[in-house]
Every structure is written in structure tokens, then in C-alpha cells.
C-alpha atoms as a PDB file:
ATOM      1  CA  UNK A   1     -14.435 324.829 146.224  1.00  0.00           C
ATOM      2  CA  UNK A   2     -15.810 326.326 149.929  1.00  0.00           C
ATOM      3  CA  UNK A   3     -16.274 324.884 152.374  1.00  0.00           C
ATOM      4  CA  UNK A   4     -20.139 323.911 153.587  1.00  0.00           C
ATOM      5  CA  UNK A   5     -21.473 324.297 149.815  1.00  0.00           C
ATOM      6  CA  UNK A   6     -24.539 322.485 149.239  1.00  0.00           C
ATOM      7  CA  UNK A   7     -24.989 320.197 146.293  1.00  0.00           C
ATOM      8  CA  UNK A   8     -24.127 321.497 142.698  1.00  0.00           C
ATOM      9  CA  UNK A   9     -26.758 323.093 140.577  1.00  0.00           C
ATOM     10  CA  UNK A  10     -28.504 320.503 138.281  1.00  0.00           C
ATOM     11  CA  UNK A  11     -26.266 318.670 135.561  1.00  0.00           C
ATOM     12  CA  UNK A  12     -22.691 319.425 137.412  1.00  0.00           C
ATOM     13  CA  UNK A  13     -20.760 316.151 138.002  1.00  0.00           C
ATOM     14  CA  UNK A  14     -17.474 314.907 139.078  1.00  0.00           C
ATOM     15  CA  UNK A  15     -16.379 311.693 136.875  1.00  0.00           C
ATOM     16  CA  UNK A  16     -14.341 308.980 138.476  1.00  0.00           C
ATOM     17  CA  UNK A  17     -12.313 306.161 136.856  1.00  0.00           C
ATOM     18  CA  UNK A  18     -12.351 303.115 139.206  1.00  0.00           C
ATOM     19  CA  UNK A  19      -9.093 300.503 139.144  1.00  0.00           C
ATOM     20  CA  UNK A  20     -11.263 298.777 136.345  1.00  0.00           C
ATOM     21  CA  UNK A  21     -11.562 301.865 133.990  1.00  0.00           C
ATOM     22  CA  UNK A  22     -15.346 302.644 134.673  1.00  0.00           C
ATOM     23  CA  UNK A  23     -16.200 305.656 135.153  1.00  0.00           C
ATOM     24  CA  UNK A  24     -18.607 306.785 138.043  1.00  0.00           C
ATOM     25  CA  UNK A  25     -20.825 309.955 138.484  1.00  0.00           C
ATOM     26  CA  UNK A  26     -20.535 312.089 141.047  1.00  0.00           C
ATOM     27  CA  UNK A  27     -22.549 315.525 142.559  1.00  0.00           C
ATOM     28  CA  UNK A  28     -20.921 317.288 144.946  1.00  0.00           C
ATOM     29  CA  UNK A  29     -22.677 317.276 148.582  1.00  0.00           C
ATOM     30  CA  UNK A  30     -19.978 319.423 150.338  1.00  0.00           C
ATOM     31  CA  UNK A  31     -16.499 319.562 151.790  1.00  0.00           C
ATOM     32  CA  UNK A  32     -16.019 319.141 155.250  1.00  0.00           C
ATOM     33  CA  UNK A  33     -12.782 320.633 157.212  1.00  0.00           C
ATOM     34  CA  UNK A  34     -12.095 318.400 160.170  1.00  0.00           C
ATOM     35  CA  UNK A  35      -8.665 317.888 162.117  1.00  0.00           C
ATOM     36  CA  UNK A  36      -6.614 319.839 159.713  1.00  0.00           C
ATOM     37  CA  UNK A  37      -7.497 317.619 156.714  1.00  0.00           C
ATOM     38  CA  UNK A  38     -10.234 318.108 153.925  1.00  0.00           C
ATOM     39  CA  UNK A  39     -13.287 315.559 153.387  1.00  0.00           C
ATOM     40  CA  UNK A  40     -15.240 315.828 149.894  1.00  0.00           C
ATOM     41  CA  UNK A  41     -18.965 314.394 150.587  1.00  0.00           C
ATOM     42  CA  UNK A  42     -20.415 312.863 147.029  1.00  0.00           C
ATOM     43  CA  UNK A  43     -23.516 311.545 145.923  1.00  0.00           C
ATOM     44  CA  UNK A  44     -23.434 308.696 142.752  1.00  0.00           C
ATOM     45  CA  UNK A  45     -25.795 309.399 140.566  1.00  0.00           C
ATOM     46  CA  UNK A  46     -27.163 306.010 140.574  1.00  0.00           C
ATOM     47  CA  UNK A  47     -28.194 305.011 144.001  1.00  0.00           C
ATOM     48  CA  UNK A  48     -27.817 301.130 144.480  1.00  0.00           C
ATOM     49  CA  UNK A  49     -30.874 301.317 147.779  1.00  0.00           C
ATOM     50  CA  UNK A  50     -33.776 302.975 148.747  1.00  0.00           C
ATOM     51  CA  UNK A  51     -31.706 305.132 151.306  1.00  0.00           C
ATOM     52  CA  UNK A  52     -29.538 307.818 149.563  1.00  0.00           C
ATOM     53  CA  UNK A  53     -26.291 306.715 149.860  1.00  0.00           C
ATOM     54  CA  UNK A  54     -22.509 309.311 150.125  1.00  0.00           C
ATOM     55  CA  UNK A  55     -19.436 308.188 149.333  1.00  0.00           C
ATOM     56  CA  UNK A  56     -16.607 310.463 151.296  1.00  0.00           C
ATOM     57  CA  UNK A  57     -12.758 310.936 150.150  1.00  0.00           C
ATOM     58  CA  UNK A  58     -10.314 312.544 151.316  1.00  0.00           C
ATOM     59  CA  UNK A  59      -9.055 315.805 149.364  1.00  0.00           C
ATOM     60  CA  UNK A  60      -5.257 316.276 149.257  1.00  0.00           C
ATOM     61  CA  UNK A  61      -2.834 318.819 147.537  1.00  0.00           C
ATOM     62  CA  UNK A  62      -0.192 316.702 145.540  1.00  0.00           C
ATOM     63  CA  UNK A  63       3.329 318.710 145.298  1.00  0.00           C
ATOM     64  CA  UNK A  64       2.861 320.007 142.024  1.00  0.00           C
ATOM     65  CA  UNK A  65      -0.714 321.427 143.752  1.00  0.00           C
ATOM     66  CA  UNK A  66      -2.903 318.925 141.973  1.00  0.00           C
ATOM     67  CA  UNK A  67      -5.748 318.243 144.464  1.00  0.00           C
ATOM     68  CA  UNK A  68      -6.711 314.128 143.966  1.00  0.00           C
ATOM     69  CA  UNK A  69      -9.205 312.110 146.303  1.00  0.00           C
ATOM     70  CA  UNK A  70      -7.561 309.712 148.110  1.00  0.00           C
ATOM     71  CA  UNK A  71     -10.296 306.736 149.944  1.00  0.00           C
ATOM     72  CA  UNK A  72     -10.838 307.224 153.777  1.00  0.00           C
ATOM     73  CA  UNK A  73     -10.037 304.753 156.622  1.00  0.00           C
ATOM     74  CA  UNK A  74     -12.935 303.308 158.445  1.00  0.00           C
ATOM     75  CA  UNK A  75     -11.882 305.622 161.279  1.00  0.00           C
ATOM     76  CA  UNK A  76     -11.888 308.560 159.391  1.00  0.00           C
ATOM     77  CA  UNK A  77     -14.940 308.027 158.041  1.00  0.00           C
ATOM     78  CA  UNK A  78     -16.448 307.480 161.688  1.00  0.00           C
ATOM     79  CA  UNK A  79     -14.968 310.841 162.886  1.00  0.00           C
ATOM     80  CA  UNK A  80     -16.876 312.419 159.748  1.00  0.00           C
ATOM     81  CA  UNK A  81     -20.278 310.866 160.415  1.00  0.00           C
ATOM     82  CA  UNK A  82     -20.170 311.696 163.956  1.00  0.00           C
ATOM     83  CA  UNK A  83     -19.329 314.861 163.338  1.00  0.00           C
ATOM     84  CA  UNK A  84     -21.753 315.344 160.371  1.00  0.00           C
ATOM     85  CA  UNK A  85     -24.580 314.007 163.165  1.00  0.00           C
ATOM     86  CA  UNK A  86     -23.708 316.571 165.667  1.00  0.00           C
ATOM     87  CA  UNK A  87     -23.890 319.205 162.634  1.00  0.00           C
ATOM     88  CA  UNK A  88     -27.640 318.042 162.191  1.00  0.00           C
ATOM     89  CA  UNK A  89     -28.649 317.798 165.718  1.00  0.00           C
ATOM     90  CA  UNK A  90     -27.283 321.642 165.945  1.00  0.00           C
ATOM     91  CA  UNK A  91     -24.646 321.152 169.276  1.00  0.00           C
END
């Protein structure tokens, strides 16, 4: 994966198992480097609103180098949106 990709090309999704066993579908917005740590940006295929929502994870490296998503604290994800904002305002 780079970093700064835009979305996937058509048809390419990332399926997630919830605690419950469903599975969720997933296109890949972009990953995000910020404080030394790696944030994957994700679209669900099925949007719940009208406004086109992103879920954001956190991507780690596990010891034997598996890379798993791990959910984001509410701070983290503030850190991200801010700095997402500042991305689209161009500073």
C-alpha cells in the first residue's frame, strides 16, 4: 500500500468480520502517516446517510509482520480529521 493513494479502481474491496461474524465492505480511500503511526481511511460500501461517511483504523505490523486494523481512539481520530482538513484547505 502507499501512502496518499486515492480510492481503489472499481470492484476492489477490503472484507471485514465484525465481533458478530458479519462481514462488511470496504474501498480503500487512503493511508495517512501521522505521528509515527499509520491510519487506513475506508469507505463501506453501503452508506447508512446522505453524507458519505469513512470509517478510519489504525494499521499495525503484528510480530510475525501481519499488518491488522486495530479501531482508533476518539483522540486519534480528531488528530486525523484535523489534519485531513488542513490537507484540503492546502496550509
Amino acid at each position: 500500500m502507499t501512502n496518499g493513494t486515492n480510492g481503489p479502481e472499481q470492484d476492489e474491496f477490503l472484507v471485514l468480520v465484525d465481533e458478530e461474524g458479519e462481514e462488511h465492505r470496504y474501498s480503500l480511500e487512503r493511508i495517512v502517516e501521522l505521528d509515527e503511526k499509520r491510519y487506513v481511511v475506508m469507505i463501506p460500501e453501503i452508506q447508512e446517510g446522505e453524507e458519505e461517511e469513512a470509517h478510519v483504523f489504525r494499521l499495525e505490523t503484528e510480530k510475525d509482520g501481519e499488518e491488522v486494523l486495530v479501531d482508533v481512539e476518539d483522540e486519534e481520530l480528531d488528530k486525523i480529521q484535523e489534519f485531513l482538513d488542513k490537507e484540503a484547505a492546502g496550509e
